[in-house]
PDB file of N, CA and C in Angstrom:
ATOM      1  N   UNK A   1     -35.915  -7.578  69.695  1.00  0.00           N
ATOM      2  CA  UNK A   1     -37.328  -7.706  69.441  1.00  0.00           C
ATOM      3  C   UNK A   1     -37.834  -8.918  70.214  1.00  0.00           C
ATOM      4  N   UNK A   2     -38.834  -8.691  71.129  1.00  0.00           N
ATOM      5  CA  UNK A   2     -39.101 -10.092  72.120  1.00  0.00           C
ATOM      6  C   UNK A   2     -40.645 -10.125  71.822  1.00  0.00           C
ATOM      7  N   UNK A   3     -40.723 -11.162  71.121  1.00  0.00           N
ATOM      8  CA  UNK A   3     -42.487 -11.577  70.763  1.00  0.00           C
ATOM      9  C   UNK A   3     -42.556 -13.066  71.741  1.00  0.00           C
ATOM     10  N   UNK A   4     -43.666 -13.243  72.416  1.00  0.00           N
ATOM     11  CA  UNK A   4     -44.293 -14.362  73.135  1.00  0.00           C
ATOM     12  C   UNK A   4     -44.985 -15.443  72.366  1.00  0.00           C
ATOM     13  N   UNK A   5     -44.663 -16.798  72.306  1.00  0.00           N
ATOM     14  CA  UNK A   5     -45.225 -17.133  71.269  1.00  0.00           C
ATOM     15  C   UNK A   5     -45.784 -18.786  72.634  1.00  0.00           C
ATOM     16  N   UNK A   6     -46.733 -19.324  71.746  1.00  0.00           N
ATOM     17  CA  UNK A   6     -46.936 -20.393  72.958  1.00  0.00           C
ATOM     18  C   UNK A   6     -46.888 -21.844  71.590  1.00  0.00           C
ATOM     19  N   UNK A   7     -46.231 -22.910  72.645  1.00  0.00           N
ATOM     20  CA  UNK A   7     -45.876 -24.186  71.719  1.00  0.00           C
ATOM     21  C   UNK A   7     -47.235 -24.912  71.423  1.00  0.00           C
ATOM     22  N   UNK A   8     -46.923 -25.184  70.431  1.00  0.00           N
ATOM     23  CA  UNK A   8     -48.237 -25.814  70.230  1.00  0.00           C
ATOM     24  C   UNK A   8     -48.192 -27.280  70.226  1.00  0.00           C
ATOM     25  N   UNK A   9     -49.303 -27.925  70.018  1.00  0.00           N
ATOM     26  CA  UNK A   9     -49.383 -29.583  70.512  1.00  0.00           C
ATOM     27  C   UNK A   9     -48.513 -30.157  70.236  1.00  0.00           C
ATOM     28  N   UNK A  10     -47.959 -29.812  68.701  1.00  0.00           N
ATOM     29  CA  UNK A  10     -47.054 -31.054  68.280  1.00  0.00           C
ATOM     30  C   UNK A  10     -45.940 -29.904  68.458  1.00  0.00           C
ATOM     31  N   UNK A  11     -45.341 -29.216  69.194  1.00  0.00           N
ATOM     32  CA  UNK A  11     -44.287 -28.719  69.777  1.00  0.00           C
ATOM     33  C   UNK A  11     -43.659 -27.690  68.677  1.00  0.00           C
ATOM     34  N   UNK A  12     -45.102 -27.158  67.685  1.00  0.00           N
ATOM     35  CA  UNK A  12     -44.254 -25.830  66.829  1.00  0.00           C
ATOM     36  C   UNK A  12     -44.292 -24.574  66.988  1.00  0.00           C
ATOM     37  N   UNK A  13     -43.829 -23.633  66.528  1.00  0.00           N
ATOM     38  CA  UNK A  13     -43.710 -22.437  67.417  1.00  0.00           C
ATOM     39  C   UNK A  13     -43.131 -21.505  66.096  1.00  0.00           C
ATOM     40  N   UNK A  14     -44.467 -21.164  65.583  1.00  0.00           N
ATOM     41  CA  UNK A  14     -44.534 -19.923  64.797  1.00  0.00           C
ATOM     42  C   UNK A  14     -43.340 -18.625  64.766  1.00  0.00           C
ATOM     43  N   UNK A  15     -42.533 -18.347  63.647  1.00  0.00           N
ATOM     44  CA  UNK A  15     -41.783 -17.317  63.956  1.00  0.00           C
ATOM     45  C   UNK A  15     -42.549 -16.037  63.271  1.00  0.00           C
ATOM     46  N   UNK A  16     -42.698 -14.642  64.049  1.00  0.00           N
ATOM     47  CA  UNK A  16     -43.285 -13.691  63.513  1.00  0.00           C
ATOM     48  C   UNK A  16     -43.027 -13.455  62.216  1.00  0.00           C
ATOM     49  N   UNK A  17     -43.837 -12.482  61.808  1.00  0.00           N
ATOM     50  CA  UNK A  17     -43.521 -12.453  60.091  1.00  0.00           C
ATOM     51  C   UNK A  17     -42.471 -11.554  60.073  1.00  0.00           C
ATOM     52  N   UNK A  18     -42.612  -9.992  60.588  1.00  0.00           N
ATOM     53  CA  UNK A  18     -41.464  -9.114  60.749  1.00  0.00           C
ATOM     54  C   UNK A  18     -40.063  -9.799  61.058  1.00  0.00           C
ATOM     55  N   UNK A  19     -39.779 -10.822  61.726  1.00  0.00           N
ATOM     56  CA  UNK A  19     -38.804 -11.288  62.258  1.00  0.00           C
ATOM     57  C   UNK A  19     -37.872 -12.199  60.677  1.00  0.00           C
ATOM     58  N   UNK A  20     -39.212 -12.819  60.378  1.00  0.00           N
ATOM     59  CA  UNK A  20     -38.854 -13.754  58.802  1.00  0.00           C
ATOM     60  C   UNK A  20     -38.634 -12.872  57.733  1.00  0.00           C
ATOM     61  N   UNK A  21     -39.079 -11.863  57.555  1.00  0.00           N
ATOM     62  CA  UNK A  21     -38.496 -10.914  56.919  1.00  0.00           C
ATOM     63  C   UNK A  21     -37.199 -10.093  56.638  1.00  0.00           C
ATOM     64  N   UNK A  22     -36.900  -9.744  58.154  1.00  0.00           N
ATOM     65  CA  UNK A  22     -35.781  -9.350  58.422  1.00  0.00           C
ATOM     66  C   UNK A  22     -34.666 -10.489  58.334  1.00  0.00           C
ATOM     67  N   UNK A  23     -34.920 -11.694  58.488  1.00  0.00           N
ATOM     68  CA  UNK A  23     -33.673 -12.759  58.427  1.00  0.00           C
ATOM     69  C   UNK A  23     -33.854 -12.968  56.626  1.00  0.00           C
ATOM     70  N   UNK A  24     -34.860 -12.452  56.124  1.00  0.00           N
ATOM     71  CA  UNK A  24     -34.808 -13.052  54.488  1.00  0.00           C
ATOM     72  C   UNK A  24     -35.571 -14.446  54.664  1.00  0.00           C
ATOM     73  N   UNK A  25     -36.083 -15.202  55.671  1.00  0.00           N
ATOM     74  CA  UNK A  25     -36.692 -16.301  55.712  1.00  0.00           C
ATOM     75  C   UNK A  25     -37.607 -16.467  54.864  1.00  0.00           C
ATOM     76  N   UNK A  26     -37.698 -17.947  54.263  1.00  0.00           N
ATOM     77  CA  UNK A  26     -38.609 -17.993  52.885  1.00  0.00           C
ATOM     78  C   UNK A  26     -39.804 -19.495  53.412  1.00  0.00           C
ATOM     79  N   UNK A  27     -40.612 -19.763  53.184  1.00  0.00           N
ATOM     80  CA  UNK A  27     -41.228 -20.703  53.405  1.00  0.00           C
ATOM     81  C   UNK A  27     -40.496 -22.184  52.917  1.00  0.00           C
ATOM     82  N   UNK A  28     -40.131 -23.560  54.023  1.00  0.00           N
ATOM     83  CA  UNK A  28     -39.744 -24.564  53.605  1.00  0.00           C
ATOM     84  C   UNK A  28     -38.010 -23.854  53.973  1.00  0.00           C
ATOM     85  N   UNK A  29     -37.513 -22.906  54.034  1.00  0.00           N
ATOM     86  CA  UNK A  29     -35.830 -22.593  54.242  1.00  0.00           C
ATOM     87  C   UNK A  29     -35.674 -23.851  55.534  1.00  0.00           C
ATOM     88  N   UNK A  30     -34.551 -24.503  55.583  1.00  0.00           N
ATOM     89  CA  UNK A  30     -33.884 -24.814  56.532  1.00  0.00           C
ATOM     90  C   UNK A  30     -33.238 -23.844  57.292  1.00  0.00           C
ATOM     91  N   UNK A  31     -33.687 -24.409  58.975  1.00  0.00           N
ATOM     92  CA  UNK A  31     -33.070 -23.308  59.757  1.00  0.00           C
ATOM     93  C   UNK A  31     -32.296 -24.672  60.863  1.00  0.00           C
ATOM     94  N   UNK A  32     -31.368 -24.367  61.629  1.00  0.00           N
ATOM     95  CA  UNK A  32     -30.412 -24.740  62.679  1.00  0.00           C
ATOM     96  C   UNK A  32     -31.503 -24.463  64.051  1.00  0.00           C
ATOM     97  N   UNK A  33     -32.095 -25.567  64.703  1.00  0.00           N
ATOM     98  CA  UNK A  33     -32.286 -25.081  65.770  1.00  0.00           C
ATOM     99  C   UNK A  33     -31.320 -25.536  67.334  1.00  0.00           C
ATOM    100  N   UNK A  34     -30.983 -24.979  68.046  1.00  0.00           N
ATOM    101  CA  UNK A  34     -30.175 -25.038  68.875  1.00  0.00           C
ATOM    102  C   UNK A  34     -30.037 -24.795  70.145  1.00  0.00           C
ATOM    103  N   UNK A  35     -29.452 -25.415  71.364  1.00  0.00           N
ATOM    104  CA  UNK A  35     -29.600 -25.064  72.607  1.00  0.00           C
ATOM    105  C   UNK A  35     -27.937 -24.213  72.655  1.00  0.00           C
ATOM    106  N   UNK A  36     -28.159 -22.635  73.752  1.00  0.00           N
ATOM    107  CA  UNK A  36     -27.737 -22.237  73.769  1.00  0.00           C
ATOM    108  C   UNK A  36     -27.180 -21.496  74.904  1.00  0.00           C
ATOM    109  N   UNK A  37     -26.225 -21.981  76.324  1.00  0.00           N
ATOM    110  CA  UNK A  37     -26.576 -21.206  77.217  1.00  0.00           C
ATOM    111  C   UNK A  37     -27.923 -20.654  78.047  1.00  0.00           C
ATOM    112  N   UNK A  38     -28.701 -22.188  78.129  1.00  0.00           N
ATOM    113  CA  UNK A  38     -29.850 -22.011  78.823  1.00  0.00           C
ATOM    114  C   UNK A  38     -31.037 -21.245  77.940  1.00  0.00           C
ATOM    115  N   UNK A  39     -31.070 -21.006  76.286  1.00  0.00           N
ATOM    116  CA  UNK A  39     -31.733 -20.437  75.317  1.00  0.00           C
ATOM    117  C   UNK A  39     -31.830 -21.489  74.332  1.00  0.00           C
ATOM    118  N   UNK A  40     -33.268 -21.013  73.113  1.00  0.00           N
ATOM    119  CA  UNK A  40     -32.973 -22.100  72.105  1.00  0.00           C
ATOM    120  C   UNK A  40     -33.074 -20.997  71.202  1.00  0.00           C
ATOM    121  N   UNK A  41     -32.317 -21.299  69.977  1.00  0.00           N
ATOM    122  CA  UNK A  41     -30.997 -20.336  69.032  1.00  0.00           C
ATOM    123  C   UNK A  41     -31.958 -20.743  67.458  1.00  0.00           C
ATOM    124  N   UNK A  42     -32.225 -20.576  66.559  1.00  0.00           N
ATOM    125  CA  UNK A  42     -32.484 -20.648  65.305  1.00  0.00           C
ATOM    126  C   UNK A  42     -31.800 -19.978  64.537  1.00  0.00           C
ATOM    127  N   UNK A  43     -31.438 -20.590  63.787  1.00  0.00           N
ATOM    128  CA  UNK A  43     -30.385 -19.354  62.246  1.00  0.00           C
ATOM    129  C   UNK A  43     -30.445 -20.082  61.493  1.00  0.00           C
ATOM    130  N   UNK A  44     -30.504 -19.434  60.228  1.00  0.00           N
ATOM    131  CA  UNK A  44     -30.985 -19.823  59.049  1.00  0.00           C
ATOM    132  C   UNK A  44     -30.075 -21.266  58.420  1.00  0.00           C
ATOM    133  N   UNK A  45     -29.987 -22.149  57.784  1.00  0.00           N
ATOM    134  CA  UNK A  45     -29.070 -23.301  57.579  1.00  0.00           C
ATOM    135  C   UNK A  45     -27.889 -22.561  56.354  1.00  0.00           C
ATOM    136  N   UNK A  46     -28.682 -21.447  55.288  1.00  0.00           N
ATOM    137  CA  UNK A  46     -28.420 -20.638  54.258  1.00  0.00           C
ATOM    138  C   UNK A  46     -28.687 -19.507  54.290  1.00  0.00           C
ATOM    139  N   UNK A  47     -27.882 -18.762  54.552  1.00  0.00           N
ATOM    140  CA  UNK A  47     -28.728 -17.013  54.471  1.00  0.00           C
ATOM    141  C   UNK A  47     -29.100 -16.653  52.991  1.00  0.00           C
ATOM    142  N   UNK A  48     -30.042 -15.752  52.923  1.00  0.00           N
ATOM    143  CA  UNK A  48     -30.372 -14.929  51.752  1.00  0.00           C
ATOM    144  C   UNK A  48     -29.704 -13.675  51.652  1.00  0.00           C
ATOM    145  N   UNK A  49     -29.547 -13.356  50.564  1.00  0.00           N
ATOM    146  CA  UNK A  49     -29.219 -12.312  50.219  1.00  0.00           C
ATOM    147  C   UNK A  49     -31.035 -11.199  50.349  1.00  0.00           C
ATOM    148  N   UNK A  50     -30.950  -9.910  51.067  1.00  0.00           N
ATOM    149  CA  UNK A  50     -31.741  -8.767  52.132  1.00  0.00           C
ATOM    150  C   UNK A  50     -32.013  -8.505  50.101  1.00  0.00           C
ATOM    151  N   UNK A  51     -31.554  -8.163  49.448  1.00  0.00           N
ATOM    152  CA  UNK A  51     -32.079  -7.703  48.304  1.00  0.00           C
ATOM    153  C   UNK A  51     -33.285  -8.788  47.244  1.00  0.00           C
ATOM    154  N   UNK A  52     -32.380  -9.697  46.660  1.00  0.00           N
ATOM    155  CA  UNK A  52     -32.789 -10.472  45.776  1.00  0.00           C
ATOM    156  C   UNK A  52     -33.239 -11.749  46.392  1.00  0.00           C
ATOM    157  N   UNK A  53     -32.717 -11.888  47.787  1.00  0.00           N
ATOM    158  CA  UNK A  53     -33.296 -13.136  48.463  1.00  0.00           C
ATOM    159  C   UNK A  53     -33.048 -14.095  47.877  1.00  0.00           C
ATOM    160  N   UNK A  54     -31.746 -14.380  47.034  1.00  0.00           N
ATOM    161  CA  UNK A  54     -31.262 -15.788  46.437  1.00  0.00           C
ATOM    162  C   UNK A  54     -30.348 -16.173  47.605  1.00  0.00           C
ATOM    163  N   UNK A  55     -29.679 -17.419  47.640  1.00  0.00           N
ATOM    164  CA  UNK A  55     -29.156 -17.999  48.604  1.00  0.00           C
ATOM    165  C   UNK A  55     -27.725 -18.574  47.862  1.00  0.00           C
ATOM    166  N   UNK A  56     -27.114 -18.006  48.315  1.00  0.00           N
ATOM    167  CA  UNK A  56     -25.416 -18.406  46.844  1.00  0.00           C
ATOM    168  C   UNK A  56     -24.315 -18.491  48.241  1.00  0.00           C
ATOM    169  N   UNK A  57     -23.167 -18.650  48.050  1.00  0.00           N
ATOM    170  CA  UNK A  57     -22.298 -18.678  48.751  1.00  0.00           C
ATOM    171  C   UNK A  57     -21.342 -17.503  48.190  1.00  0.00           C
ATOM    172  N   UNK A  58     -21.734 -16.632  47.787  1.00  0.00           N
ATOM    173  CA  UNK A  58     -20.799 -15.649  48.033  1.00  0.00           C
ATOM    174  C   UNK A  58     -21.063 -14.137  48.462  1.00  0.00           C
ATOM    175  N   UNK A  59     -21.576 -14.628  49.863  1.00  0.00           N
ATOM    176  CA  UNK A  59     -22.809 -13.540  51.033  1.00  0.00           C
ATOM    177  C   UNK A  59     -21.313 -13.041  51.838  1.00  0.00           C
ATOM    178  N   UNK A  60     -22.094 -11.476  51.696  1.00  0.00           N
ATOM    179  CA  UNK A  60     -21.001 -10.518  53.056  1.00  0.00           C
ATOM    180  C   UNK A  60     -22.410 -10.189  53.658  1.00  0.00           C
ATOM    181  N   UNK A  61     -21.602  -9.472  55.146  1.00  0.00           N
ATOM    182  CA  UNK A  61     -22.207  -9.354  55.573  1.00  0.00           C
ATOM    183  C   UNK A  61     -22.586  -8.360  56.019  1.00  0.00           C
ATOM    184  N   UNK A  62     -23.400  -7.275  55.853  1.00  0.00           N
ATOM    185  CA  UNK A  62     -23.065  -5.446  56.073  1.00  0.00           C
ATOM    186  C   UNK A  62     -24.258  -5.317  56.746  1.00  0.00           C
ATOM    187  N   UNK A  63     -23.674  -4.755  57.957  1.00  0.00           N
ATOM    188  CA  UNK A  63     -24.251  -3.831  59.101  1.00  0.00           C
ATOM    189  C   UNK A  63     -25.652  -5.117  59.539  1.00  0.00           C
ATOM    190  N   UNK A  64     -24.991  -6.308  59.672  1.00  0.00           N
ATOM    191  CA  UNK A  64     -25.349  -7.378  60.249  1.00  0.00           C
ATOM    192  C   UNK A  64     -26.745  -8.353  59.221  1.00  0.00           C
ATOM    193  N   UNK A  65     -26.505  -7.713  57.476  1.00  0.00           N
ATOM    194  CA  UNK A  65     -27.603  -8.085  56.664  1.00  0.00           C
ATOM    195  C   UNK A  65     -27.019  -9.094  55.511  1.00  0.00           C
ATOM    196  N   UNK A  66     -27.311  -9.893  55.116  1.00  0.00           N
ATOM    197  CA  UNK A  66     -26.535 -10.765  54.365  1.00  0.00           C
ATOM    198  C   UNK A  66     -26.677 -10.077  52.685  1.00  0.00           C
ATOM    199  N   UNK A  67     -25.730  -9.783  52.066  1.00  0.00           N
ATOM    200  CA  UNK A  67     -25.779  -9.426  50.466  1.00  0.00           C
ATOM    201  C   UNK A  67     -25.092 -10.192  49.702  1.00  0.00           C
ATOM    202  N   UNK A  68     -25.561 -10.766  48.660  1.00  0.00           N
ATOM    203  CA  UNK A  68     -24.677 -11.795  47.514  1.00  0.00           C
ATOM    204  C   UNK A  68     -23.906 -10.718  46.469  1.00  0.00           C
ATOM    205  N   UNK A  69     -22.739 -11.215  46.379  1.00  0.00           N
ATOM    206  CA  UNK A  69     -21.505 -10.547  45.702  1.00  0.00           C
ATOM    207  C   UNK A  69     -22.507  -9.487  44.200  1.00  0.00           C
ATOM    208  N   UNK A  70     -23.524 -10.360  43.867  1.00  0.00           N
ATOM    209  CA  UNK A  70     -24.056  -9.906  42.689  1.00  0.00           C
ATOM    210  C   UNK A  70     -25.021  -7.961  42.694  1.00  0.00           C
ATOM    211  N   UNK A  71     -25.329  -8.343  44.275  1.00  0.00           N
ATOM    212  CA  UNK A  71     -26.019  -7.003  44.626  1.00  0.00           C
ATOM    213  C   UNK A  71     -24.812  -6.363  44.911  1.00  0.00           C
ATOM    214  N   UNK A  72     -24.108  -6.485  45.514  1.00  0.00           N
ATOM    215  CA  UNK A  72     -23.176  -5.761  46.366  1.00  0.00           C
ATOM    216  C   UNK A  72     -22.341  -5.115  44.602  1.00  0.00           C
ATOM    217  N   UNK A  73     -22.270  -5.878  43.797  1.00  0.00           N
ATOM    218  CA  UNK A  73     -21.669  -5.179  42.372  1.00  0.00           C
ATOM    219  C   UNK A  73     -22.950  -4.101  42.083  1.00  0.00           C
ATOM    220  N   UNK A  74     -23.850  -4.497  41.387  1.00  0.00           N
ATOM    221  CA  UNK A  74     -25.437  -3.602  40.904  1.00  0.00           C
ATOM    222  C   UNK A  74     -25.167  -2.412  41.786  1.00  0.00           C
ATOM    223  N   UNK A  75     -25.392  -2.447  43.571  1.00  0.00           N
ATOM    224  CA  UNK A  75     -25.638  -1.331  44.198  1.00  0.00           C
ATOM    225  C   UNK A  75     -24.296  -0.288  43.431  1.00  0.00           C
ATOM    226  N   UNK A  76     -22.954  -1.292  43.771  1.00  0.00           N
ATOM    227  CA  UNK A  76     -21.583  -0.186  44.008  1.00  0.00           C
ATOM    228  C   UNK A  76     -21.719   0.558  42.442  1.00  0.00           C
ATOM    229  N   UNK A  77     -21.973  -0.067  41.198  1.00  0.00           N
ATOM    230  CA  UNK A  77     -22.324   0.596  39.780  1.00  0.00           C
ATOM    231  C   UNK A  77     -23.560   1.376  39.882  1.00  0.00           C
ATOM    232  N   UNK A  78     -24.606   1.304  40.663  1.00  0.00           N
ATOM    233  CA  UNK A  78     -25.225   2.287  40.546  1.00  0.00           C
ATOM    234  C   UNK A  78     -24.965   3.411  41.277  1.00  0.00           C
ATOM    235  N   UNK A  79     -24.357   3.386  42.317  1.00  0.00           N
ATOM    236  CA  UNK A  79     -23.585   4.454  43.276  1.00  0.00           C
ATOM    237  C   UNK A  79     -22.525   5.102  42.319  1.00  0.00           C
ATOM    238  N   UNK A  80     -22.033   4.371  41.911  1.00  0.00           N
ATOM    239  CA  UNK A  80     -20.925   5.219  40.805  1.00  0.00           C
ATOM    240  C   UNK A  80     -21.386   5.875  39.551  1.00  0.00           C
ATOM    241  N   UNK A  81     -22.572   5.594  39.145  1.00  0.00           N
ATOM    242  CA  UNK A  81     -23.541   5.996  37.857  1.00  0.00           C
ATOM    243  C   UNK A  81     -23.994   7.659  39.025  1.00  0.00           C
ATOM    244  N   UNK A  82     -24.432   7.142  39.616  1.00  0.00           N
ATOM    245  CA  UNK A  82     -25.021   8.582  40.358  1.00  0.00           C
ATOM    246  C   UNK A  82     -24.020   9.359  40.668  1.00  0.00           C
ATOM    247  N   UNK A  83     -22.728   8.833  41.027  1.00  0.00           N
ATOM    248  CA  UNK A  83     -22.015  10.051  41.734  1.00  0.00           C
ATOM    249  C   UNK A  83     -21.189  10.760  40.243  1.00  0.00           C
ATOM    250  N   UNK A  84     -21.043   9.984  38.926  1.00  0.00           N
ATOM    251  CA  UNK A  84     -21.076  10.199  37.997  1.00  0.00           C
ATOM    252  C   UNK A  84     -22.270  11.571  37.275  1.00  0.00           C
ATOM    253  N   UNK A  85     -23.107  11.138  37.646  1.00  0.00           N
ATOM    254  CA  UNK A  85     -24.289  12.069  36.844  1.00  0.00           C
ATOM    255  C   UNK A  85     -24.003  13.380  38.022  1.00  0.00           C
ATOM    256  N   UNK A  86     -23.709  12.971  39.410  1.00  0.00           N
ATOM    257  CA  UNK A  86     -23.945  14.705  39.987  1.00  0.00           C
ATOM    258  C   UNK A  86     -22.500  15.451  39.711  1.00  0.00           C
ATOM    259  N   UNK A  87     -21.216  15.032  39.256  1.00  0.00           N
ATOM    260  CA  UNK A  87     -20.684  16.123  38.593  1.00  0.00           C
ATOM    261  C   UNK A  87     -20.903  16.759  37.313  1.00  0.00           C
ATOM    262  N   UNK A  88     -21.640  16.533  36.855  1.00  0.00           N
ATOM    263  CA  UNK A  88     -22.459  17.795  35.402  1.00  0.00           C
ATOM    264  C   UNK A  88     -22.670  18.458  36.202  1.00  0.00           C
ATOM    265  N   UNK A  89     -23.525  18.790  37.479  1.00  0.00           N
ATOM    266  CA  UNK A  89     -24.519  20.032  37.567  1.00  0.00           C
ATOM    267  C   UNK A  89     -23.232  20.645  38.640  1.00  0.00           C
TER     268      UNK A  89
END
């Protein structure tokens, strides 16, 4: 995703909203900014968890989205509640 953004006086530089979304970015989050191979790099200091958006240390990481151990339980019990309910029919 390549958005154009221009620096402003005192040298800040707005990150899109779609973009803060997708990282789970929250207003006030600490982020890492960084030089990188001739690029400058931002990542979050703490990822969020893509569901509940809490910030814990016990984040995986699936299909490149951060989930805290607590969703990753809820989803797998409700996946098993459902695959539960479709053998009745």
């Amino acid at each position: 995703m390549l958005n154009q953004k221009k620096i402003s006086n005192s040298g800040n530089v707005g990150i899109p909203i779609a973009m803060r979304r997708d990282m789970c970015l929250q207003p006030k989050d600490a982020v890492n900014v960084q030089m990188q191979d001739g690029s400058i790099v931002i990542t979050p200091v703490s990822p969020r968890c893509m569901f509940c958006g809490a910030s814990k240390d016990n984040m995986k990481k699936i299909y490149g989205r951060h989930v805290c151990g607590e969703c990753i339980e809820y989803a797998a019990s409700r996946f098993k509640d459902d695959k539960a309910g479709d053998s009745d029919e």
